[in-house]
C-alpha atoms as a PDB file:
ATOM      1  CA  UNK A   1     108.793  87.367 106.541  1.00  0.00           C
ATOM      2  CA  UNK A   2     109.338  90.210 109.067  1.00  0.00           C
ATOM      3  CA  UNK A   3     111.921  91.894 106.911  1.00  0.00           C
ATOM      4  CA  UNK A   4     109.241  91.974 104.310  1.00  0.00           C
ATOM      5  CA  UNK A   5     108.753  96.485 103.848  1.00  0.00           C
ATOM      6  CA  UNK A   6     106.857  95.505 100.038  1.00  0.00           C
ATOM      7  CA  UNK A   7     103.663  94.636 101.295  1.00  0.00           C
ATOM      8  CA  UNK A   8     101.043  96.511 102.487  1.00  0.00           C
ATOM      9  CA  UNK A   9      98.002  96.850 104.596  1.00  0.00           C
ATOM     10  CA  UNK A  10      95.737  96.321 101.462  1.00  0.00           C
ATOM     11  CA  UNK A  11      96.550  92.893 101.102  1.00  0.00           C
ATOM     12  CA  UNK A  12      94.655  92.003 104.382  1.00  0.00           C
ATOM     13  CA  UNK A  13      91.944  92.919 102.050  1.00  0.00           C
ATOM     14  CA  UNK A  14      88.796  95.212 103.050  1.00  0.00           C
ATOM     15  CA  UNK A  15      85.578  96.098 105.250  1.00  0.00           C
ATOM     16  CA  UNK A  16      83.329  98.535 105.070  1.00  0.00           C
ATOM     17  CA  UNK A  17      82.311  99.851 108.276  1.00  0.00           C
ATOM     18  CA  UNK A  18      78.686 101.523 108.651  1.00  0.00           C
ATOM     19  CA  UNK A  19      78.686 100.411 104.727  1.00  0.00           C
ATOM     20  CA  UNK A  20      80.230 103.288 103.812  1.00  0.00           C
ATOM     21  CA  UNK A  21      83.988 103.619 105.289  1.00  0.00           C
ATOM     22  CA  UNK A  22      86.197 101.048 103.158  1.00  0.00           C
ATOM     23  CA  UNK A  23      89.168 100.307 104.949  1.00  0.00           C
ATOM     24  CA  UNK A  24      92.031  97.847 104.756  1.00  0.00           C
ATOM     25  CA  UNK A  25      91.622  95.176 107.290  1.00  0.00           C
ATOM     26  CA  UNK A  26      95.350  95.743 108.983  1.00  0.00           C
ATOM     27  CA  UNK A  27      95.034  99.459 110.860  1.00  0.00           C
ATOM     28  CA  UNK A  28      96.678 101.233 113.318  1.00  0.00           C
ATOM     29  CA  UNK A  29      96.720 101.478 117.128  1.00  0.00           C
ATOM     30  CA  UNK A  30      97.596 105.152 118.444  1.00  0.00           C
ATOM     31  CA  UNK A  31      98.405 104.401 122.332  1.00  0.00           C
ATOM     32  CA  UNK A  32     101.392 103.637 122.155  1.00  0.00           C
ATOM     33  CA  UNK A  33     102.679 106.670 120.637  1.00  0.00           C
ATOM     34  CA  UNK A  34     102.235 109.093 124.069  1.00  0.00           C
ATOM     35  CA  UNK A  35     104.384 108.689 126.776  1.00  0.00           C
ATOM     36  CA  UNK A  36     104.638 106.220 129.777  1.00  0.00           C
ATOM     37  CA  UNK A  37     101.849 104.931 131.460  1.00  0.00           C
ATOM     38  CA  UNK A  38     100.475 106.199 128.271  1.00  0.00           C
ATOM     39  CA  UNK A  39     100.683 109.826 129.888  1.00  0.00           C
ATOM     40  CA  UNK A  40     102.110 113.333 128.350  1.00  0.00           C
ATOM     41  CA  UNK A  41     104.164 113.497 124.881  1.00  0.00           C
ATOM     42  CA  UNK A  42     106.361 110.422 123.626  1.00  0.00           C
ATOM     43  CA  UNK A  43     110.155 110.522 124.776  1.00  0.00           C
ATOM     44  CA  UNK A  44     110.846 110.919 121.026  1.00  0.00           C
ATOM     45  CA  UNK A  45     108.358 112.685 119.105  1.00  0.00           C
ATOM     46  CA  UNK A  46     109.934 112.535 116.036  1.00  0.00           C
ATOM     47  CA  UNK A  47     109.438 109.001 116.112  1.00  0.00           C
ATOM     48  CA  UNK A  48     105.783 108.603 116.787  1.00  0.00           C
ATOM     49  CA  UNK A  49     105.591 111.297 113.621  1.00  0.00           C
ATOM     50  CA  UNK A  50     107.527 109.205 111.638  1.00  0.00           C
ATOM     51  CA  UNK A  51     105.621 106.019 112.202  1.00  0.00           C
ATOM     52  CA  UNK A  52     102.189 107.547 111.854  1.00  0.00           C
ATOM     53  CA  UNK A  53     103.594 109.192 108.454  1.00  0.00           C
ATOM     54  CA  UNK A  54     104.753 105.085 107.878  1.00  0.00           C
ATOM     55  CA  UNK A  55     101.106 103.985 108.892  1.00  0.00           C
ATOM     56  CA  UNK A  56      99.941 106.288 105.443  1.00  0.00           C
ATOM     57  CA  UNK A  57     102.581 105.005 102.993  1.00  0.00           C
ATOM     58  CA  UNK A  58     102.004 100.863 104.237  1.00  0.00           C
ATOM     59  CA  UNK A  59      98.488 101.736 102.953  1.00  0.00           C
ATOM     60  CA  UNK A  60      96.604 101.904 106.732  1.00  0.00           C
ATOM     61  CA  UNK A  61      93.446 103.925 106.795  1.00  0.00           C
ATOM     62  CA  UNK A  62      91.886 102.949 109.761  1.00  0.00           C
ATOM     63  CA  UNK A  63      93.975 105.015 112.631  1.00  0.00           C
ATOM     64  CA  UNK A  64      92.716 103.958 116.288  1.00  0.00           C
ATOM     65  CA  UNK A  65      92.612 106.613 118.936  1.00  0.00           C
ATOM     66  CA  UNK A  66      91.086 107.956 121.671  1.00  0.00           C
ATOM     67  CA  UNK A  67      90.666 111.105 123.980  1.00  0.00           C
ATOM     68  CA  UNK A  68      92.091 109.561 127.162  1.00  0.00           C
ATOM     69  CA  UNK A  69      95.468 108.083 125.487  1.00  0.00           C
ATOM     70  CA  UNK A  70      98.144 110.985 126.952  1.00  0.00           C
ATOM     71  CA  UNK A  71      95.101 112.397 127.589  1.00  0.00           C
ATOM     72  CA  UNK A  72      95.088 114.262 123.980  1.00  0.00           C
ATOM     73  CA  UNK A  73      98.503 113.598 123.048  1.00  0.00           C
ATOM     74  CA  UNK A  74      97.286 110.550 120.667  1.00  0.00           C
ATOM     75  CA  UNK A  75      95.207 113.038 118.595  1.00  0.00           C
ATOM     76  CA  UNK A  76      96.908 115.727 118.855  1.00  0.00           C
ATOM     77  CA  UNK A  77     100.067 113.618 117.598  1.00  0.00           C
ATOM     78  CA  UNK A  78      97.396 111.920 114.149  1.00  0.00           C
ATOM     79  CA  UNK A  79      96.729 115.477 114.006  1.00  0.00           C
ATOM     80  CA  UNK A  80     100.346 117.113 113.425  1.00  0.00           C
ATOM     81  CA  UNK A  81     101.802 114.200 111.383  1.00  0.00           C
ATOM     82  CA  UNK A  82      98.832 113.488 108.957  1.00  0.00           C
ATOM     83  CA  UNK A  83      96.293 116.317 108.964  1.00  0.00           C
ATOM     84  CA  UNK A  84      95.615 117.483 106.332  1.00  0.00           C
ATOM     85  CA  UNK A  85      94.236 113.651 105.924  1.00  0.00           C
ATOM     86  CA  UNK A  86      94.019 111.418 102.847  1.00  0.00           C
ATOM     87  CA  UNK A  87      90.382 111.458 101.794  1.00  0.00           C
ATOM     88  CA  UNK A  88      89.996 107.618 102.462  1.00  0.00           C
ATOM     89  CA  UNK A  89      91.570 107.745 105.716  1.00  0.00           C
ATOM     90  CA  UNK A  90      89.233 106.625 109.034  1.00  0.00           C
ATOM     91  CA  UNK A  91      89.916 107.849 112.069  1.00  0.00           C
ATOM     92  CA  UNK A  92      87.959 105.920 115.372  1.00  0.00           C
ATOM     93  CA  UNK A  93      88.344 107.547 118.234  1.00  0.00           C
ATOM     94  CA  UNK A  94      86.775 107.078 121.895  1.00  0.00           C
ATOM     95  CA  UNK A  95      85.338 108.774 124.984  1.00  0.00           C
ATOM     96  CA  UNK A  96      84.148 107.479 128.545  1.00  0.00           C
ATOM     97  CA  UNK A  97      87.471 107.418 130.916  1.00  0.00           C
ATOM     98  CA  UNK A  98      89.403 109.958 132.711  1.00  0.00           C
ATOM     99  CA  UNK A  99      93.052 110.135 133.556  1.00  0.00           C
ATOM    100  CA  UNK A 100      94.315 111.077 137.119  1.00  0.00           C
ATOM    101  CA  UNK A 101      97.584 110.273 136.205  1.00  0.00           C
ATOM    102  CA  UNK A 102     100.396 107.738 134.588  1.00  0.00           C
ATOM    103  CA  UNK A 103      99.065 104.426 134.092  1.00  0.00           C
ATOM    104  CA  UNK A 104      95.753 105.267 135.807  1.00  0.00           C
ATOM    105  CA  UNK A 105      92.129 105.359 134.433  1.00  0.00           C
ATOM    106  CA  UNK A 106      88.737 106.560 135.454  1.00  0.00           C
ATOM    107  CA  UNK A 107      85.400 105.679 134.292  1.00  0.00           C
ATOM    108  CA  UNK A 108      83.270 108.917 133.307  1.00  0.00           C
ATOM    109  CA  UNK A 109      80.696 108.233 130.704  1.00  0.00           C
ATOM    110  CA  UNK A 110      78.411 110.496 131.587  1.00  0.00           C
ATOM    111  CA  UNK A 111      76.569 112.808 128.720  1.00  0.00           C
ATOM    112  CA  UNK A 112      78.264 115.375 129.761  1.00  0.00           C
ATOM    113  CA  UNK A 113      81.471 113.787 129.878  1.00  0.00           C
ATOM    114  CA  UNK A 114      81.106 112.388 126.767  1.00  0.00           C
ATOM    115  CA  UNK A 115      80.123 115.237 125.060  1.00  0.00           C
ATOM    116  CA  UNK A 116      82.899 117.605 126.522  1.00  0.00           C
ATOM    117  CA  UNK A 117      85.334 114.432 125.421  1.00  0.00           C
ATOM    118  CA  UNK A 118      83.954 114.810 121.611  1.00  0.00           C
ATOM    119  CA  UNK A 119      84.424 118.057 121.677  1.00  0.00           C
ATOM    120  CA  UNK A 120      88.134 117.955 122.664  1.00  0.00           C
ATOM    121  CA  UNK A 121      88.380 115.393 120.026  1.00  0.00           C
ATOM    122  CA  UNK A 122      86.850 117.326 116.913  1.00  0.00           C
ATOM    123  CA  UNK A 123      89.383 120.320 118.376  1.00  0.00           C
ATOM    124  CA  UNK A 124      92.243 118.317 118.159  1.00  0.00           C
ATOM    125  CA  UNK A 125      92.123 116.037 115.407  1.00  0.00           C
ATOM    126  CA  UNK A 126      90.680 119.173 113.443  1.00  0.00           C
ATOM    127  CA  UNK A 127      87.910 117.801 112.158  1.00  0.00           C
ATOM    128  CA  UNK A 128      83.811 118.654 111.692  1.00  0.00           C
ATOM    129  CA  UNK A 129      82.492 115.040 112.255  1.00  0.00           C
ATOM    130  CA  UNK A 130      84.476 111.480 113.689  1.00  0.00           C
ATOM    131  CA  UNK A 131      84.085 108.959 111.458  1.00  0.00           C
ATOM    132  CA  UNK A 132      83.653 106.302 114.315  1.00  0.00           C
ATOM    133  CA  UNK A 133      83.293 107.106 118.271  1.00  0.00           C
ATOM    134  CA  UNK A 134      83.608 104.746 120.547  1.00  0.00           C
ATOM    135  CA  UNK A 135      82.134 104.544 123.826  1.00  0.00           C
ATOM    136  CA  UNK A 136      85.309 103.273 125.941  1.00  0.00           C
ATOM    137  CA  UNK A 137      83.643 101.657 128.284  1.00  0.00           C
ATOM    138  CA  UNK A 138      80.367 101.054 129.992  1.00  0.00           C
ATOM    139  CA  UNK A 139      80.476 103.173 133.317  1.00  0.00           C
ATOM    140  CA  UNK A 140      78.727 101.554 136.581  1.00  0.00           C
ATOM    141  CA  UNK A 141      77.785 104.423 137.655  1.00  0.00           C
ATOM    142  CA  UNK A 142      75.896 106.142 134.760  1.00  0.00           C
ATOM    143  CA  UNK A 143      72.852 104.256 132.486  1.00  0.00           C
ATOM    144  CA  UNK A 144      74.220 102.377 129.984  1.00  0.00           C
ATOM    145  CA  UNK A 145      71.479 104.114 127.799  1.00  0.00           C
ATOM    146  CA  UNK A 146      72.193 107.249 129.258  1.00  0.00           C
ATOM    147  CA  UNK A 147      75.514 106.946 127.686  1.00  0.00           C
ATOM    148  CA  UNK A 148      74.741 105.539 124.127  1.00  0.00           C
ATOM    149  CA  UNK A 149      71.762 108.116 124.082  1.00  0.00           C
ATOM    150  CA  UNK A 150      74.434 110.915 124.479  1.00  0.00           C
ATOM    151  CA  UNK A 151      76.405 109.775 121.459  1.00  0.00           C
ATOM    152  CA  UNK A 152      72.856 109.190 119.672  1.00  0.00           C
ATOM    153  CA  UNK A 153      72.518 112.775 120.059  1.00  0.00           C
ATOM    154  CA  UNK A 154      75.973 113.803 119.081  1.00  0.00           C
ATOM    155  CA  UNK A 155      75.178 112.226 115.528  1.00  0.00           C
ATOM    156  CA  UNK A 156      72.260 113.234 114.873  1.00  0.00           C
ATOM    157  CA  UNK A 157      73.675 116.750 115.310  1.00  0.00           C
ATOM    158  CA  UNK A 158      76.266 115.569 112.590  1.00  0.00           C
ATOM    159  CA  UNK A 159      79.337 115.394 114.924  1.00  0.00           C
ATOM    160  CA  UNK A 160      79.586 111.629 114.915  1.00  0.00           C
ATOM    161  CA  UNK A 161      79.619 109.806 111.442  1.00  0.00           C
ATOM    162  CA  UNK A 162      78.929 106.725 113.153  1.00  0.00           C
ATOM    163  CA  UNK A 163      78.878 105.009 116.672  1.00  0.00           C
ATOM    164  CA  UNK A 164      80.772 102.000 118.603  1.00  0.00           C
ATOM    165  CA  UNK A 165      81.279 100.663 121.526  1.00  0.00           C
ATOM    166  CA  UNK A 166      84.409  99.141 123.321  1.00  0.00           C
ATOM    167  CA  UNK A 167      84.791  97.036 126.228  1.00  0.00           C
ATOM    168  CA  UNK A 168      81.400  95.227 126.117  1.00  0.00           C
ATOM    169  CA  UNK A 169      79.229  92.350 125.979  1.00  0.00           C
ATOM    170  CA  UNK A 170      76.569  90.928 124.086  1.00  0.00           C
ATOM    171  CA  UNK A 171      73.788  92.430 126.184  1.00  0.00           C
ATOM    172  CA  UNK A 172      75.535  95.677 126.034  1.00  0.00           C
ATOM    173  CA  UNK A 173      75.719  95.393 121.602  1.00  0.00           C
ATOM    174  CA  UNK A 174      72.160  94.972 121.487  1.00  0.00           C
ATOM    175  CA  UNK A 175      70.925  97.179 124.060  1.00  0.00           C
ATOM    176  CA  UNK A 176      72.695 100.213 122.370  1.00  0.00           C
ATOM    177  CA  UNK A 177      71.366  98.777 118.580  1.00  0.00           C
ATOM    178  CA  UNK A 178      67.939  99.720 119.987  1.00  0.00           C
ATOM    179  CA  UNK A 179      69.434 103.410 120.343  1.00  0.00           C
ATOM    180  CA  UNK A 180      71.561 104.273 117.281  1.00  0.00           C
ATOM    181  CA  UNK A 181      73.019 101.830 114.534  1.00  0.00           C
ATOM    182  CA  UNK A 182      76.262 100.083 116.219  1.00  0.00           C
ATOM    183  CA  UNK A 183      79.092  99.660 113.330  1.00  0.00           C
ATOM    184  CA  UNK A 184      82.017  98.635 115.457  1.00  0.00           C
ATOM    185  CA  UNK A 185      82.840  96.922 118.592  1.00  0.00           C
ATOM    186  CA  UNK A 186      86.265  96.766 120.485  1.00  0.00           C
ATOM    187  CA  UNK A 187      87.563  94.403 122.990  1.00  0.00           C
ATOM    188  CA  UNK A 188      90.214  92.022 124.347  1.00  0.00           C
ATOM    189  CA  UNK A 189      90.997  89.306 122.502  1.00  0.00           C
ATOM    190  CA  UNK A 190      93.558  86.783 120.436  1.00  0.00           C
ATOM    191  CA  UNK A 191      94.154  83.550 119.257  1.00  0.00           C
ATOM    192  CA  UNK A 192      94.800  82.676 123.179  1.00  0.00           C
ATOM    193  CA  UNK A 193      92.077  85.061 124.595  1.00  0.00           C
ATOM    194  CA  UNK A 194      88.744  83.875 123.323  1.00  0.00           C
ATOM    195  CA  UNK A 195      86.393  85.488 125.898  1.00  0.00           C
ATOM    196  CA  UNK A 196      84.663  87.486 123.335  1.00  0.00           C
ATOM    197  CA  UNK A 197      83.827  84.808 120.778  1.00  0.00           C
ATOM    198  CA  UNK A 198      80.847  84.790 120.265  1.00  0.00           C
ATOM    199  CA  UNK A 199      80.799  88.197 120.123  1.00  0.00           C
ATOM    200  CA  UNK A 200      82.988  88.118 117.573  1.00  0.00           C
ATOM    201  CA  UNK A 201      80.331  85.474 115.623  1.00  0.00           C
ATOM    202  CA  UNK A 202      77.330  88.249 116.978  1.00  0.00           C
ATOM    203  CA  UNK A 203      79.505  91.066 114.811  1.00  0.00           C
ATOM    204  CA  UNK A 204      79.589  88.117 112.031  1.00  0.00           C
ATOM    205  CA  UNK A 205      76.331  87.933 111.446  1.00  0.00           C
ATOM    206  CA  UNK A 206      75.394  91.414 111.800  1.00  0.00           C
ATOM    207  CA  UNK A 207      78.300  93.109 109.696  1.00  0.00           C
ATOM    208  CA  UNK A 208      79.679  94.722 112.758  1.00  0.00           C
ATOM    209  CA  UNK A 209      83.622  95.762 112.542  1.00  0.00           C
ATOM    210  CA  UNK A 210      85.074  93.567 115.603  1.00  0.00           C
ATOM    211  CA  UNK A 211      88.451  95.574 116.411  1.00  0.00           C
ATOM    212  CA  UNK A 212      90.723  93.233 118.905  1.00  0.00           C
ATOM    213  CA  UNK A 213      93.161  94.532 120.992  1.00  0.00           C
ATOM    214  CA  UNK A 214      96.283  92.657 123.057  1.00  0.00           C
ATOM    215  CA  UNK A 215      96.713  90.653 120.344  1.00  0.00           C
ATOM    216  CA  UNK A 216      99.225  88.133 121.638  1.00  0.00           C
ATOM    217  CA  UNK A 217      98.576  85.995 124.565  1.00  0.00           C
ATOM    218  CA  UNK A 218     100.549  86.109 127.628  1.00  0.00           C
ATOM    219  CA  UNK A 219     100.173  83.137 128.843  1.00  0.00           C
ATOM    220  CA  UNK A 220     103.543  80.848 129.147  1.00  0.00           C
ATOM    221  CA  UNK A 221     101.378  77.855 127.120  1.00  0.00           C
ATOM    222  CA  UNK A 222     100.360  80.865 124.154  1.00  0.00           C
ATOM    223  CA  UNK A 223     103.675  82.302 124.497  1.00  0.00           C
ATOM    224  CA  UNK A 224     105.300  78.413 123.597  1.00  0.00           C
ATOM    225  CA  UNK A 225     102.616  77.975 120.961  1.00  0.00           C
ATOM    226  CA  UNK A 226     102.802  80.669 119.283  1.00  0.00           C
ATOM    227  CA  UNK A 227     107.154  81.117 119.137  1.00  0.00           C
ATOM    228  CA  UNK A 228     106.599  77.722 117.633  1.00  0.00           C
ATOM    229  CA  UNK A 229     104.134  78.321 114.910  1.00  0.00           C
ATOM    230  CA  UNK A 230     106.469  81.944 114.177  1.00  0.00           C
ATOM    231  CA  UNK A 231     109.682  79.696 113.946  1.00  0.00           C
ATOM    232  CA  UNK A 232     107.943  77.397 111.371  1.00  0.00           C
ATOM    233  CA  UNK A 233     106.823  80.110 109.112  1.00  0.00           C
ATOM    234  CA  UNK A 234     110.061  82.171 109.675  1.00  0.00           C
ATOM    235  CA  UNK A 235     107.630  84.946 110.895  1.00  0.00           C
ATOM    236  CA  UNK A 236     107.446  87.217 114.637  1.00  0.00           C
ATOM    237  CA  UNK A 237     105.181  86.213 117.317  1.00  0.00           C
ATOM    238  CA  UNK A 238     103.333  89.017 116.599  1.00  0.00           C
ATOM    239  CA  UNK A 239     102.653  88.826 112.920  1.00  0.00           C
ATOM    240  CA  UNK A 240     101.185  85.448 113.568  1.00  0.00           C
ATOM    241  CA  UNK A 241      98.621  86.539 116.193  1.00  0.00           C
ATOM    242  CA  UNK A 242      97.960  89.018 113.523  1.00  0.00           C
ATOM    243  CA  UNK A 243      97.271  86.655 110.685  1.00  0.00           C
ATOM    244  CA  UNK A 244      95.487  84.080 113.153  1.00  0.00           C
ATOM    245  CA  UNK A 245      92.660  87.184 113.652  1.00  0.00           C
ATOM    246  CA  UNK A 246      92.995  87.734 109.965  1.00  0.00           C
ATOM    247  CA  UNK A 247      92.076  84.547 109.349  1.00  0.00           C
ATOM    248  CA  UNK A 248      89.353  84.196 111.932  1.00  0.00           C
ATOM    249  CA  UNK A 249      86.776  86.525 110.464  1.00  0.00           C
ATOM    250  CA  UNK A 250      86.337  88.667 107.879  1.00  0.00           C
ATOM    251  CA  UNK A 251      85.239  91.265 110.514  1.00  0.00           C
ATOM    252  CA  UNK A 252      88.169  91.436 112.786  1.00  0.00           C
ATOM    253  CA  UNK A 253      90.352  94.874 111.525  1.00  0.00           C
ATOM    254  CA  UNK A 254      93.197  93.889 114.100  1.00  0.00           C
ATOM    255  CA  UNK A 255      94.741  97.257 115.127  1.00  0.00           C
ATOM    256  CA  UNK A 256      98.693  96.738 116.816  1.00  0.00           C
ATOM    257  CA  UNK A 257     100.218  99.552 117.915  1.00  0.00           C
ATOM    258  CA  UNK A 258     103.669 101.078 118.362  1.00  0.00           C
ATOM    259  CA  UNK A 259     106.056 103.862 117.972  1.00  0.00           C
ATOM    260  CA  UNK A 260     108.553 102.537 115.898  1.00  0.00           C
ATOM    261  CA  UNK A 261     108.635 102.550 111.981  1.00  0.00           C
ATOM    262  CA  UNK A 262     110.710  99.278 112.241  1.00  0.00           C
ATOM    263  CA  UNK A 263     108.284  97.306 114.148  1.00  0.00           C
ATOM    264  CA  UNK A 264     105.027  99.099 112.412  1.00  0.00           C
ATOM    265  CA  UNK A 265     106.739  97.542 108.913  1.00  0.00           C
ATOM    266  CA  UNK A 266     106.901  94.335 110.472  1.00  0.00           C
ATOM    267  CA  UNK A 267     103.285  94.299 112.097  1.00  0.00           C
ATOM    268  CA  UNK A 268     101.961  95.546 108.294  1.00  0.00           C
ATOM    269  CA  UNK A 269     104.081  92.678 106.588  1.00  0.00           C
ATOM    270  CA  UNK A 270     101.249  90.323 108.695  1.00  0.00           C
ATOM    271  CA  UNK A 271      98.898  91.342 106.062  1.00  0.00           C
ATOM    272  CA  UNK A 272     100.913  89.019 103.826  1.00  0.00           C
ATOM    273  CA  UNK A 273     100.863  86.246 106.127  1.00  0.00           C
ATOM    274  CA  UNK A 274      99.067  83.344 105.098  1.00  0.00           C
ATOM    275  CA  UNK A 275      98.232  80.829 107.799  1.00  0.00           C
ATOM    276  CA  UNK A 276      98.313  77.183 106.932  1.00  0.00           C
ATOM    277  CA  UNK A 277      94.990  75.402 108.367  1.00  0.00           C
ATOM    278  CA  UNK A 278      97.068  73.323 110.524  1.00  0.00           C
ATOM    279  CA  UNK A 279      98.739  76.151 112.741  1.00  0.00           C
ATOM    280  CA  UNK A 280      95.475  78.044 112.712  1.00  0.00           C
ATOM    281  CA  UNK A 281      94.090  75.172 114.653  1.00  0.00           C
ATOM    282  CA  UNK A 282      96.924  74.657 116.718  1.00  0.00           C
ATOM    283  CA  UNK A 283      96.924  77.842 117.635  1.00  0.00           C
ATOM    284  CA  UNK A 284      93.117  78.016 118.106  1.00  0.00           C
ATOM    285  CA  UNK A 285      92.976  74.879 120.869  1.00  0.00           C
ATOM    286  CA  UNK A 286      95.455  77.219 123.134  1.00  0.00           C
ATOM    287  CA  UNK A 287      93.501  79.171 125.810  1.00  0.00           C
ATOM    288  CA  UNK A 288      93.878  80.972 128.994  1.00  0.00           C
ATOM    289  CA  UNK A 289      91.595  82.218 131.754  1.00  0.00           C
ATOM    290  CA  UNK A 290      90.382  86.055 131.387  1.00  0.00           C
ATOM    291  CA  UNK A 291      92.399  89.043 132.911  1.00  0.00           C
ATOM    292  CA  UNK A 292      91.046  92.688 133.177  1.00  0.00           C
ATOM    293  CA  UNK A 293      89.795  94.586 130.860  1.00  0.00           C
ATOM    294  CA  UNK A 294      92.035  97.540 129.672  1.00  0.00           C
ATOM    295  CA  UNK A 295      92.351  99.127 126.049  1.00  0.00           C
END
């Protein structure tokens, strides 16, 4: 299985997000493509060009982003390799934290913030509109509405296609869906990391995008489970966490990330990946107790 390079992100089959952005349920995460501590340019550009040029041909059109990942060197990065972009291509980026440095983040989700943050994004992705931005992260010291109003304003004005939120809970989902329509929500979570859900079953039922990250569980009990399940199906760790979220709901548009072609050929081979019944559920009854929030 993960020497399979024929198949392609289409055969995780589709969603539309906001109704009106089809994409292929297997995307792309653009963090990992900057340097440490996600900070400056990659060691090896070439190869983060080369793997987002991959992400095109393994038929991914959903490209995950966001301001603060280098900070800018994620965009500008989408931007050099792909632009200009195939017509069906989606690109969600997100706005709400600083960076003071390697490996260090800031809440700032001001409207000001976030509006300078859009700005820089538009600028360097060189685009008129984002198709989807995401508030990063709820900010303790700003209104929640406050924040979600800002971005309300930055579509009406036609600069955001349409709005989501990362890093959330329930509370936070429908608070903002009294402000502007919500179309995708991003947080933590795997077949070992089910803190979120019921969030997930909230998206469900409302036809909200639910895009995990840290796919795989770190846990020693997930890490056991899943090597297990991967040896049985002669599949990676990693492409079975993806086809356990597959699997899950049709919501979930699982977005791994990394900066090699190699391993972005494996991670797209998931899409292929069909998971018996039996290790779904094995999978399912492993669990672990939350850790921080980061993504």
């Amino acid at each position: 299985m993960s020497q399979t390079q024929a198949i392609t992100a289409a055969a995780a089959g589709t969603f539309p997000i906001g109704g009106d952005l089809i994409v292929n349920r297997l995307g792309y995460g653009a963090m990992r493509i900057t340097g440490q501590g996600i900070w400056g340019p990659p060691a090896d550009k070439a190869a983060s060009l080369a793997t987002l040029r991959r992400t095109i041909e393994l038929g991914v059109n959903l490209i995950d982003t966001a301001d603060s990942y280098g900070p800018g060197t994620s965009e500008e990065l989408i931007a050099e390799a792909l632009y200009p972009y195939p017509k069906d291509l989606v690109i969600a980026t997100k706005g709400g934290w600083e960076r003071p440095g390697p490996g260090q983040w800031t809440h700032n989700a001001s409207p000001k913030h976030l509006t300078q943050a859009l700005e820089g994004s538009l600028k360097r992705l060189r685009v008129d509109r984002i198709d989807v931005h995401q508030l990063h992260a709820p900010d303790n010291a700003v209104s929640f509405e406050a924040s979600v109003e800002a971005l309300a304003k930055l579509r009406e004005q036609g600069k955001i296609r349409h709005v989501g939120l990362s890093n959330v809970t329930r509370e936070h989902i429908e608070r903002a869906r009294k402000i502007v329509p919500i179309v995708s929500v991003q947080n933590r979570y795997s077949f070992a990391d089910r803190e979120s859900d019921f969030i997930v079953d909230y998206c469900e039922e409302h036809g909200i995008a639910f895009l995990p990250w840290a796919p795989l569980g770190q846990a020693k009990e997930a890490h056991d489970a899943i090597q297990k399940v991967a040896k049985e199906l002669h599949a990676t760790p990693l492409q079975v966490a993806l086809a356990w979220l597959l699997k899950r709901s049709k919501v979930i548009l699982p977005i791994p990330g990394t900066s090699s072609v190699a391993h972005l050929e494996e991670n797209i081979a998931a899409a292929g990946l069909e998971l018996p019944q039996a290790a779904y559920d094995k999978l399912e009854a492993v669990s672990h107790p939350p850790v921080s929030l980061r993504g």
